[in-house]
PDB file of N, CA and C in Angstrom:
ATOM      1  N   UNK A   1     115.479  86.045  94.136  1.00  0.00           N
ATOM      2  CA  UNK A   1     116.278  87.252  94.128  1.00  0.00           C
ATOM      3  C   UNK A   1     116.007  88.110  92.901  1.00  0.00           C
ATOM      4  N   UNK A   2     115.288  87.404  91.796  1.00  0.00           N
ATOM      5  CA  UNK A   2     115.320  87.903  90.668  1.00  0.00           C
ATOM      6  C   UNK A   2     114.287  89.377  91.080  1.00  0.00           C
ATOM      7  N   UNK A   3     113.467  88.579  91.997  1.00  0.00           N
ATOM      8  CA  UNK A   3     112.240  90.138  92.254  1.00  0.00           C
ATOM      9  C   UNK A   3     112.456  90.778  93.345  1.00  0.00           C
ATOM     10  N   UNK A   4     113.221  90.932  93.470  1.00  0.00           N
ATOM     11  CA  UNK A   4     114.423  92.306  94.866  1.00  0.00           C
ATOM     12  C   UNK A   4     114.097  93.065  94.471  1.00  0.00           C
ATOM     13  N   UNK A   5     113.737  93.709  95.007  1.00  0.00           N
ATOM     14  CA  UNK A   5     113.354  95.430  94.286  1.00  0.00           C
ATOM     15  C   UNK A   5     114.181  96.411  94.789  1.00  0.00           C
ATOM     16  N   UNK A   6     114.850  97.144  94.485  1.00  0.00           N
ATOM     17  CA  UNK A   6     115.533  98.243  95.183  1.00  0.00           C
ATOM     18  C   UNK A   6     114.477  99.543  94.481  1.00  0.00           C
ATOM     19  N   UNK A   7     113.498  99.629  94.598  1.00  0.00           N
ATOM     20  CA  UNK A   7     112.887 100.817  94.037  1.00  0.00           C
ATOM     21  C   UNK A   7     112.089 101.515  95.488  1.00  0.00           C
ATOM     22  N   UNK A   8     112.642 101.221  96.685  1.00  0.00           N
ATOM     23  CA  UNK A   8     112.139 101.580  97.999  1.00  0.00           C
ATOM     24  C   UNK A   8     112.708 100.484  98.676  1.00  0.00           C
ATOM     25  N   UNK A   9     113.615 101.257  99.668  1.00  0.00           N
ATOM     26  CA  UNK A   9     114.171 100.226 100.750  1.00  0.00           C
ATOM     27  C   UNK A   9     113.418  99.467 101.484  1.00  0.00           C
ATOM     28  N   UNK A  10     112.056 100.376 101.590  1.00  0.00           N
ATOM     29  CA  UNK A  10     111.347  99.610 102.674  1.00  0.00           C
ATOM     30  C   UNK A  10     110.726  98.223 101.673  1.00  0.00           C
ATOM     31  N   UNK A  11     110.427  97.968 100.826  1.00  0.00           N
ATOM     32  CA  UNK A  11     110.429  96.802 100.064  1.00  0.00           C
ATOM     33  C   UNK A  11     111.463  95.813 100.251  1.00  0.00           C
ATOM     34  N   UNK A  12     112.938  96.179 100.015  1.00  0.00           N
ATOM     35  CA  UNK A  12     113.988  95.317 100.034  1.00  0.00           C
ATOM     36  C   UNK A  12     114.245  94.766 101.338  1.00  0.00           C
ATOM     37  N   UNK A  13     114.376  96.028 101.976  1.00  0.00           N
ATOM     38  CA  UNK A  13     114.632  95.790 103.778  1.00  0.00           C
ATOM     39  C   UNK A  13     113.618  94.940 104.161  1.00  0.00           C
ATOM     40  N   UNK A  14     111.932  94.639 104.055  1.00  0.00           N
ATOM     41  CA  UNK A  14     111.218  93.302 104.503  1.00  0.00           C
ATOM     42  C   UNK A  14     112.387  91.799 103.886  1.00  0.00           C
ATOM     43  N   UNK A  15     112.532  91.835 102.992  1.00  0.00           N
ATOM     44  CA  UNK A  15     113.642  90.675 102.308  1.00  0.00           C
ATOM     45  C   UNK A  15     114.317  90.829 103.119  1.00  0.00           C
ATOM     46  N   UNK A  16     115.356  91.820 103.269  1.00  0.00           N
ATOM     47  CA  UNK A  16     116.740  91.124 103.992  1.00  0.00           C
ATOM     48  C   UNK A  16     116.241  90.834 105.506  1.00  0.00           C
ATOM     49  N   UNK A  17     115.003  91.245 106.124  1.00  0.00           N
ATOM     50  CA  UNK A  17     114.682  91.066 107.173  1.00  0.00           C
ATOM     51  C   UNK A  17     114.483  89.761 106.987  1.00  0.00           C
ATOM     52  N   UNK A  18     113.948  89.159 106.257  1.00  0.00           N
ATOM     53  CA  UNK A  18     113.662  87.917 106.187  1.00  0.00           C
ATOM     54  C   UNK A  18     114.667  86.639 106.175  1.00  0.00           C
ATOM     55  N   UNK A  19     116.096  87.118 105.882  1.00  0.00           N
ATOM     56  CA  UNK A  19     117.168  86.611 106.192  1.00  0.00           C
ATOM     57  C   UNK A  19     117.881  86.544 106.850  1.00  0.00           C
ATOM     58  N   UNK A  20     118.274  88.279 107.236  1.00  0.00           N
ATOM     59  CA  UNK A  20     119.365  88.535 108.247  1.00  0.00           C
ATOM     60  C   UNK A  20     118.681  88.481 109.619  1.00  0.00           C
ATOM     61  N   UNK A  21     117.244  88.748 109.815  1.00  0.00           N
ATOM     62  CA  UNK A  21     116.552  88.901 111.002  1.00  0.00           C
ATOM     63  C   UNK A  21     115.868  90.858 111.177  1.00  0.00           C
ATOM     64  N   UNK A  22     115.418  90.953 111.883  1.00  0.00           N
ATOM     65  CA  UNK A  22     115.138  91.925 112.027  1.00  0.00           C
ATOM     66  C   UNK A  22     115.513  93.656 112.083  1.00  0.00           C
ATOM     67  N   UNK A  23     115.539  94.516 111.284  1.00  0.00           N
ATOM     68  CA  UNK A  23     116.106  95.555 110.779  1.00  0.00           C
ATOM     69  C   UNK A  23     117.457  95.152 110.591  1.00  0.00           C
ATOM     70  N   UNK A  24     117.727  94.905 109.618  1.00  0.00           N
ATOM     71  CA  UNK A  24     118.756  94.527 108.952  1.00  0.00           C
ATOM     72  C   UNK A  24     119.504  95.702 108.335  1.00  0.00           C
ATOM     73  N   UNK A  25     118.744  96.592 107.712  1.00  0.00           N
ATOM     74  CA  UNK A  25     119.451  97.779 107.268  1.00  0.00           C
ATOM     75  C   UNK A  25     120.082  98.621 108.448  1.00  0.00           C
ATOM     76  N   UNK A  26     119.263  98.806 109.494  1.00  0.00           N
ATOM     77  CA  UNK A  26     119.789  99.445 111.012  1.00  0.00           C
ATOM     78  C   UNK A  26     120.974  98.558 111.393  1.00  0.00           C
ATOM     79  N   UNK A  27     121.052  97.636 111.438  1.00  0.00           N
ATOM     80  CA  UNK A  27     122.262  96.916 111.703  1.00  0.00           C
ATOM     81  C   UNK A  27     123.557  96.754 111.060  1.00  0.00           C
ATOM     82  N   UNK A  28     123.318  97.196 109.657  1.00  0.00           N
ATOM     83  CA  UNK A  28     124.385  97.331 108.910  1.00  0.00           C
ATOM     84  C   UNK A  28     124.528  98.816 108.876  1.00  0.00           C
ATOM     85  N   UNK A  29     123.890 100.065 108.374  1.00  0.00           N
ATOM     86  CA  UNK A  29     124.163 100.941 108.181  1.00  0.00           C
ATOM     87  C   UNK A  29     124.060 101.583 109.247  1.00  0.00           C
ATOM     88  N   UNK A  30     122.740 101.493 110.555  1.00  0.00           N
ATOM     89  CA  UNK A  30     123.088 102.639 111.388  1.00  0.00           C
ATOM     90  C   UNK A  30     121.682 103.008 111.349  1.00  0.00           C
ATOM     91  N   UNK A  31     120.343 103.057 112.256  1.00  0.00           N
ATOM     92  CA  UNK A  31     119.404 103.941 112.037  1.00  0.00           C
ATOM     93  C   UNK A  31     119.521 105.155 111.414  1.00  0.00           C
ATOM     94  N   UNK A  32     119.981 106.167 111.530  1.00  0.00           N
ATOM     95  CA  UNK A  32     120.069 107.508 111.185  1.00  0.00           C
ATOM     96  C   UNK A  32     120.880 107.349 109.692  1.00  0.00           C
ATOM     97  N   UNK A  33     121.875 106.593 109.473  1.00  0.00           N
ATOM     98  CA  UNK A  33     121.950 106.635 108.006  1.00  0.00           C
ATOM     99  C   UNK A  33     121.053 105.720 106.722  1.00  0.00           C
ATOM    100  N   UNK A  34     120.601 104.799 107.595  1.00  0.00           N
ATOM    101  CA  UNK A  34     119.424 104.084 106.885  1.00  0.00           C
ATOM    102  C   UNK A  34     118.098 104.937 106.550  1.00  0.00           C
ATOM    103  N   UNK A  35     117.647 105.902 107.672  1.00  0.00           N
ATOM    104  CA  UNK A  35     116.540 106.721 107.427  1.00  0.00           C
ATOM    105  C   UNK A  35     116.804 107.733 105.848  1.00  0.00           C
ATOM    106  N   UNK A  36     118.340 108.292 105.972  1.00  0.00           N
ATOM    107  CA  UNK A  36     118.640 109.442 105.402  1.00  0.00           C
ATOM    108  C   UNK A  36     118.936 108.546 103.982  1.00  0.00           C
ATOM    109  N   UNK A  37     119.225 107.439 103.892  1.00  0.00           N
ATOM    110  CA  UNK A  37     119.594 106.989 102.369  1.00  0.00           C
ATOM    111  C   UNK A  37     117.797 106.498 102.167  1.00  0.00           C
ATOM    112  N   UNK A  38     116.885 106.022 102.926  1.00  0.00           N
ATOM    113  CA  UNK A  38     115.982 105.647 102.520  1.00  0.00           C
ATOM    114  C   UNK A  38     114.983 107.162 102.070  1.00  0.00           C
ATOM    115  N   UNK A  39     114.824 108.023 103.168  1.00  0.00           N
ATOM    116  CA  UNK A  39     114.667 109.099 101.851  1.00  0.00           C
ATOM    117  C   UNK A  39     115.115 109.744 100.614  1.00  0.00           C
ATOM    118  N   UNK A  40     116.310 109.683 100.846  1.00  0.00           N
ATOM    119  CA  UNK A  40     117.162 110.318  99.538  1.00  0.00           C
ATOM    120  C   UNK A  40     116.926 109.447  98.109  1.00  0.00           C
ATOM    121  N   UNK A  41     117.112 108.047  98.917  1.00  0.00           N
ATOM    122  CA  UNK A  41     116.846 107.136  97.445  1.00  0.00           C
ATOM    123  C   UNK A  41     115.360 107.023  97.131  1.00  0.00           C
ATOM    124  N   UNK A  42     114.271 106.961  97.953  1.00  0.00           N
ATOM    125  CA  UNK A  42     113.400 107.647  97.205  1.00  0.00           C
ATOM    126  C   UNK A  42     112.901 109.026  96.681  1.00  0.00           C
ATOM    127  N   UNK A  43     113.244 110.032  96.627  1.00  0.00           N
ATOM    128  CA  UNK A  43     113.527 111.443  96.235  1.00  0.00           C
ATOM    129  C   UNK A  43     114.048 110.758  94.247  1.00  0.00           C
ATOM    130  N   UNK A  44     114.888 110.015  94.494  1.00  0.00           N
ATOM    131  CA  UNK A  44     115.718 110.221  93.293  1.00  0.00           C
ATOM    132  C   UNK A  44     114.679 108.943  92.672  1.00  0.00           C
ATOM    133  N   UNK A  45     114.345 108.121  93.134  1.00  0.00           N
ATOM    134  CA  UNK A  45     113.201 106.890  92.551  1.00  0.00           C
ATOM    135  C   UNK A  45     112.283 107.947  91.728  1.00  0.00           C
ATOM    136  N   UNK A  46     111.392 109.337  92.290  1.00  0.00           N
ATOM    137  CA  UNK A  46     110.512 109.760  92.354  1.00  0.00           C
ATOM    138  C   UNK A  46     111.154 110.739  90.426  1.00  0.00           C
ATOM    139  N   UNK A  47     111.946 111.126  91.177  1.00  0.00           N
ATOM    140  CA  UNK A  47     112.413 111.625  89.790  1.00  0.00           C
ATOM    141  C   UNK A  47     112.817 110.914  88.918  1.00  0.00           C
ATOM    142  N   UNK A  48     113.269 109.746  88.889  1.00  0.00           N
ATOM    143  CA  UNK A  48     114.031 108.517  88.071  1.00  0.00           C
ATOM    144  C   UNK A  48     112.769 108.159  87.212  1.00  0.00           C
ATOM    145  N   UNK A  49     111.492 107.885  87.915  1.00  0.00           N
ATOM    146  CA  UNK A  49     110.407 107.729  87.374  1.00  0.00           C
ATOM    147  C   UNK A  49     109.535 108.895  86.243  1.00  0.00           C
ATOM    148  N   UNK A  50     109.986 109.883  86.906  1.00  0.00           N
ATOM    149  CA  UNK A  50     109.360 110.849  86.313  1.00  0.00           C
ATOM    150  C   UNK A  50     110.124 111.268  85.148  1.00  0.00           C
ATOM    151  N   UNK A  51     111.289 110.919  84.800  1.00  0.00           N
ATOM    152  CA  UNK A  51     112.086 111.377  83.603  1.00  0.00           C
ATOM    153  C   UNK A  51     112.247 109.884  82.862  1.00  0.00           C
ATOM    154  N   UNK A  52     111.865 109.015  83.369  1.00  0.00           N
ATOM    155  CA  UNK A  52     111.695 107.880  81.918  1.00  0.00           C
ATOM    156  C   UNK A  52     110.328 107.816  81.936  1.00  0.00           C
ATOM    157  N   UNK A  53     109.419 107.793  82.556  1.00  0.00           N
ATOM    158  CA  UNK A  53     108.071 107.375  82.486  1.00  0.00           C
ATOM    159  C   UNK A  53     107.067 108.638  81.766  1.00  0.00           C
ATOM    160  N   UNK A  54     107.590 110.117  82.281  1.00  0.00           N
ATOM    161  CA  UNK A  54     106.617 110.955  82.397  1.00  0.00           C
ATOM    162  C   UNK A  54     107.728 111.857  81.242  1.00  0.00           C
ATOM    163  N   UNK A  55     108.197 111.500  80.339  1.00  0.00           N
ATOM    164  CA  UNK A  55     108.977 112.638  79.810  1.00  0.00           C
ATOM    165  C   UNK A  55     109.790 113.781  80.729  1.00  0.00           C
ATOM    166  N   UNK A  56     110.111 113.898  81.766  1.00  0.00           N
ATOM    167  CA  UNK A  56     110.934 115.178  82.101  1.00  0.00           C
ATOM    168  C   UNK A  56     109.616 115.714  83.638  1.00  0.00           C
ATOM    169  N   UNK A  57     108.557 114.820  83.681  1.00  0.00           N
ATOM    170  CA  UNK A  57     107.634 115.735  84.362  1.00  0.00           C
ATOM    171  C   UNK A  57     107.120 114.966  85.800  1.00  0.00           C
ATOM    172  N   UNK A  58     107.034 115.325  87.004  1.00  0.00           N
ATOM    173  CA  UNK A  58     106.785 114.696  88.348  1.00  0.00           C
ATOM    174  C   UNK A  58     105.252 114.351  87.961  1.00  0.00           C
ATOM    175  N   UNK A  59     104.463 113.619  88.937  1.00  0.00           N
ATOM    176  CA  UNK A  59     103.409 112.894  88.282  1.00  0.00           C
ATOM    177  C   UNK A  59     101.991 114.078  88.774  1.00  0.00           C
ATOM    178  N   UNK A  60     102.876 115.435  89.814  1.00  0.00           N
ATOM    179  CA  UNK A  60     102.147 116.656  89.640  1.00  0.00           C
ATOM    180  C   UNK A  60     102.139 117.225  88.263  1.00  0.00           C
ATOM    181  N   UNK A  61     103.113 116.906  87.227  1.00  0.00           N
ATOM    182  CA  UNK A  61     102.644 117.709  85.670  1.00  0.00           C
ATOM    183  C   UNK A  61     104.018 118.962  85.724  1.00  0.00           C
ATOM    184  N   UNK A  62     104.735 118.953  87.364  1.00  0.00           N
ATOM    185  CA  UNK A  62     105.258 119.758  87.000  1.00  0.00           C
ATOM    186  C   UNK A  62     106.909 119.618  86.443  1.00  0.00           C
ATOM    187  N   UNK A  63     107.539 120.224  85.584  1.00  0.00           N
ATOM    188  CA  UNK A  63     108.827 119.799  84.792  1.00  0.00           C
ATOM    189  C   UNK A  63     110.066 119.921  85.355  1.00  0.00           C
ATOM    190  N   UNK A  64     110.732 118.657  85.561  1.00  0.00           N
ATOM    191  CA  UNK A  64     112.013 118.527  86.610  1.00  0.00           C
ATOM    192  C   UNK A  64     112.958 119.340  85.724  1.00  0.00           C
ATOM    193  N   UNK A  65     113.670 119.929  86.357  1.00  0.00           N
ATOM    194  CA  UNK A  65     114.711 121.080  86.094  1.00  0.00           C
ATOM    195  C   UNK A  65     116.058 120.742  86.657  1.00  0.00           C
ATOM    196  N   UNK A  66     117.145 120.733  85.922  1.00  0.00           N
ATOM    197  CA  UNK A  66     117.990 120.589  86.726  1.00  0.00           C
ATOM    198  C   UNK A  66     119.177 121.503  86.211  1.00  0.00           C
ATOM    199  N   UNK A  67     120.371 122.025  87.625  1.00  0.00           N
ATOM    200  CA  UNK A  67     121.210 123.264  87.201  1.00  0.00           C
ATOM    201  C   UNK A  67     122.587 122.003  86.978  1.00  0.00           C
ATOM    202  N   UNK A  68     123.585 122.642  86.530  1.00  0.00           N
ATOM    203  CA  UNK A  68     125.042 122.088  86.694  1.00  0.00           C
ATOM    204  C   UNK A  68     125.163 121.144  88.532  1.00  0.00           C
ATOM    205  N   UNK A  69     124.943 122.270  89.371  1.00  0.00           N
ATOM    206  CA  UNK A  69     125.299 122.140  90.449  1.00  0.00           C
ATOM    207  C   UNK A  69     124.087 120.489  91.165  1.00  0.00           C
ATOM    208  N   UNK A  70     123.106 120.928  90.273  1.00  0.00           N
ATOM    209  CA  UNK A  70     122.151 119.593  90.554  1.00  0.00           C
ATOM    210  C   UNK A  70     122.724 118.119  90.314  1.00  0.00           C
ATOM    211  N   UNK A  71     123.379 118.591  89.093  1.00  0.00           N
ATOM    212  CA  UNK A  71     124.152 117.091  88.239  1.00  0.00           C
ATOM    213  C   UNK A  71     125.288 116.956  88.890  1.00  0.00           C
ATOM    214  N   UNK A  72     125.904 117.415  89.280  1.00  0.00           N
ATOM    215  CA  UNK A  72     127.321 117.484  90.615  1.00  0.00           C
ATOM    216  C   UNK A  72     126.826 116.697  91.789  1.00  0.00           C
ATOM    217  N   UNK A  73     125.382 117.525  92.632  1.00  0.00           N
ATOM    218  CA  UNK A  73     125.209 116.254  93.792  1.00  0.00           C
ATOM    219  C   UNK A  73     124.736 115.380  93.515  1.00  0.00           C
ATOM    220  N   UNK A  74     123.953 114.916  92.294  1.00  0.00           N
ATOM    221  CA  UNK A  74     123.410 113.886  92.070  1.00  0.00           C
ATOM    222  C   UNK A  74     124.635 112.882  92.099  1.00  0.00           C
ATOM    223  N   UNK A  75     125.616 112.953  91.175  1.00  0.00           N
ATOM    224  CA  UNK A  75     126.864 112.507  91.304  1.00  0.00           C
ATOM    225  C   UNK A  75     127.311 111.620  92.426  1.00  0.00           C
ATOM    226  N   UNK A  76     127.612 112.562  93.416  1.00  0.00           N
ATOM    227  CA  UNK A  76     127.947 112.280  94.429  1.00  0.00           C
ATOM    228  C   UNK A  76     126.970 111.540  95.355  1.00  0.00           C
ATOM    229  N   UNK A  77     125.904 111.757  95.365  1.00  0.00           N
ATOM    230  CA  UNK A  77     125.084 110.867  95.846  1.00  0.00           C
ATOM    231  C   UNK A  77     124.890 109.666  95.568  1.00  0.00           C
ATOM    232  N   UNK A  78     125.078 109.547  94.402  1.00  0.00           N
ATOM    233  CA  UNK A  78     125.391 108.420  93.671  1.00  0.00           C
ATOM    234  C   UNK A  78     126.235 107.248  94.121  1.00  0.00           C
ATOM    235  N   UNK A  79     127.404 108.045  94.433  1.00  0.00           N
ATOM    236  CA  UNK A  79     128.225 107.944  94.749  1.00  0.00           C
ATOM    237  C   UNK A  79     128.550 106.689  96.100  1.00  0.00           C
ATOM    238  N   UNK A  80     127.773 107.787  97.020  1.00  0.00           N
ATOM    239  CA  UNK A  80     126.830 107.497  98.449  1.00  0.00           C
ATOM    240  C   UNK A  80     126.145 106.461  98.463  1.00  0.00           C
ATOM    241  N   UNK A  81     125.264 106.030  97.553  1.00  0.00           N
ATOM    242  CA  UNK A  81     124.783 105.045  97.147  1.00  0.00           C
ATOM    243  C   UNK A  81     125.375 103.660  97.039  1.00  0.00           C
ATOM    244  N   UNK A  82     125.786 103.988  95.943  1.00  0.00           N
ATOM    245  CA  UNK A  82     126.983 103.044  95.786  1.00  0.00           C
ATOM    246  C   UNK A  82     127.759 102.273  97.114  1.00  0.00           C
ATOM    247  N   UNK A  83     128.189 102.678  97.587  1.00  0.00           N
ATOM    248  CA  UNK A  83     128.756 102.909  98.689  1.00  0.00           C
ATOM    249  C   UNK A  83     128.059 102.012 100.111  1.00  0.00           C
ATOM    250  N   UNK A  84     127.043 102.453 100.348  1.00  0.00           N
ATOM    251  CA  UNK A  84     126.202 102.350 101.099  1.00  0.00           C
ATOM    252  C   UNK A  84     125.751 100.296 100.664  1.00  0.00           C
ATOM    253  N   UNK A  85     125.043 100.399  99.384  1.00  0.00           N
ATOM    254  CA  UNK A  85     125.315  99.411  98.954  1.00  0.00           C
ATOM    255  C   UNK A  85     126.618  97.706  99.419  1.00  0.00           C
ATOM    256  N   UNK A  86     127.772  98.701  98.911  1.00  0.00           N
ATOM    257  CA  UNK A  86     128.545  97.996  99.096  1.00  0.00           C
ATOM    258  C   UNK A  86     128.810  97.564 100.297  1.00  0.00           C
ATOM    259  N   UNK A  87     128.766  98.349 101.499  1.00  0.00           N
ATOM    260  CA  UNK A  87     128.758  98.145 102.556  1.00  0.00           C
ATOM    261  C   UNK A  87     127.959  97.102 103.075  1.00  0.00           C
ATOM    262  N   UNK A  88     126.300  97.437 102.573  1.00  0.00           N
ATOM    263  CA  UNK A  88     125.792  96.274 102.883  1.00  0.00           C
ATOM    264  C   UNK A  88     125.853  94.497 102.480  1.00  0.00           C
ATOM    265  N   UNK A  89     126.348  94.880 101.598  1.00  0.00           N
ATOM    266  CA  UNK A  89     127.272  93.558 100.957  1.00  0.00           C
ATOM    267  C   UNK A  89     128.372  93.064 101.707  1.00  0.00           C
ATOM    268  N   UNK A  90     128.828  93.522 102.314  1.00  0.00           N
ATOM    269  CA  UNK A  90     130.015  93.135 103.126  1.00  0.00           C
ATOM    270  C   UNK A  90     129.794  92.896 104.776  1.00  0.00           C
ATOM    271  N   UNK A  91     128.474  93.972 105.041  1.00  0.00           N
ATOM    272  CA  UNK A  91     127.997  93.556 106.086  1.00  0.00           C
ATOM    273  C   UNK A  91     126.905  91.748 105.929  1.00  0.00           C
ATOM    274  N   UNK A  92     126.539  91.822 104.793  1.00  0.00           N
ATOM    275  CA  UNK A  92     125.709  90.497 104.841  1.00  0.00           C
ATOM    276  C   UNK A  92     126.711  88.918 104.213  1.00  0.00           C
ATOM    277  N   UNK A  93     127.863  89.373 104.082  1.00  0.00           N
ATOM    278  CA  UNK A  93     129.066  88.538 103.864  1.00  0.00           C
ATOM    279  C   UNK A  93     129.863  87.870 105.145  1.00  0.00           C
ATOM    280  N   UNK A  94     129.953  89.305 105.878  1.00  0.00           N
ATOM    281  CA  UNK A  94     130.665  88.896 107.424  1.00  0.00           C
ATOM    282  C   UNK A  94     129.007  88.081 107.971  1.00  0.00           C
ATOM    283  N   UNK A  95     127.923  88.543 107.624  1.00  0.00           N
ATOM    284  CA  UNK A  95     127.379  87.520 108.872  1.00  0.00           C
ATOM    285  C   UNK A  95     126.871  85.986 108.162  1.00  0.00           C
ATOM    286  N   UNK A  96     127.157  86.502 107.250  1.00  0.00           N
ATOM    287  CA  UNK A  96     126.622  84.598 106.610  1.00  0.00           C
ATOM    288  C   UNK A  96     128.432  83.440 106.779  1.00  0.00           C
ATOM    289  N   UNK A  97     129.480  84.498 107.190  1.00  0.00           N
ATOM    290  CA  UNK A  97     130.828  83.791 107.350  1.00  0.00           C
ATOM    291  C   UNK A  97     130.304  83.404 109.192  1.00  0.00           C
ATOM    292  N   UNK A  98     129.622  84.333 109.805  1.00  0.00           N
ATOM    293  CA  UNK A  98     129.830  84.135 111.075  1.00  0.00           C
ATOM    294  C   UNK A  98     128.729  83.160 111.503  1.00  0.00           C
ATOM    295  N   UNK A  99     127.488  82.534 110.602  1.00  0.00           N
ATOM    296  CA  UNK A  99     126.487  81.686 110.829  1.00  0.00           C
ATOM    297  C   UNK A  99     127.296  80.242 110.766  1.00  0.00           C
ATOM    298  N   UNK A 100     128.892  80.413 109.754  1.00  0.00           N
ATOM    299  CA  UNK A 100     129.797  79.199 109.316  1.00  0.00           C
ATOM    300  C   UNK A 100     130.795  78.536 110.321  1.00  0.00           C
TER     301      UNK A 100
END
């Protein structure tokens, strides 16, 4: 578990496939919200990388910018995240109670 990666779902999601069985994230979250958090959370990987790794800059050279209103949805997405997360925690809780 130590090498889980959450730095791309599609990395993690082979793991939990490997436990829970097959699309595991679709089963807990929902195709259509699994697609939309698996882009979003890489969007923010892409920049996450680029502002510790690259000083402030995408690995085009060009310089991430951000307004008030940027730091507000990030927030909240965050948020979403979080969230989403937790859910799946509770979804992989109820089924390891229901294997019992």
């Amino acid at each position: 578990m130590r090498e889980l990666s959450f730095s791309t779902l599609q990395v993690a999601g082979r793991l939990f496939d490997d436990i829970y069985g097959d699309g595991c994230f679709d089963s807990a979250w929902g195709a259509e919200t699994h697609n939309r958090l698996k882009s979003e959370y890489l969007d923010y990987q892409t920049l996450r990388n680029g502002i510790l790794h690259r000083g402030g800059e995408l690995s085009s050279g060009v310089m991430i910018e951000a307004s008030e209103r940027d730091i507000e949805t990030t927030f909240e997405d965050s948020k979403r995240f979080r969230d989403a997360i937790l859910s799946l925690s509770n979804w992989c809780c109820a089924s390891w109670l229901n294997r019992g």
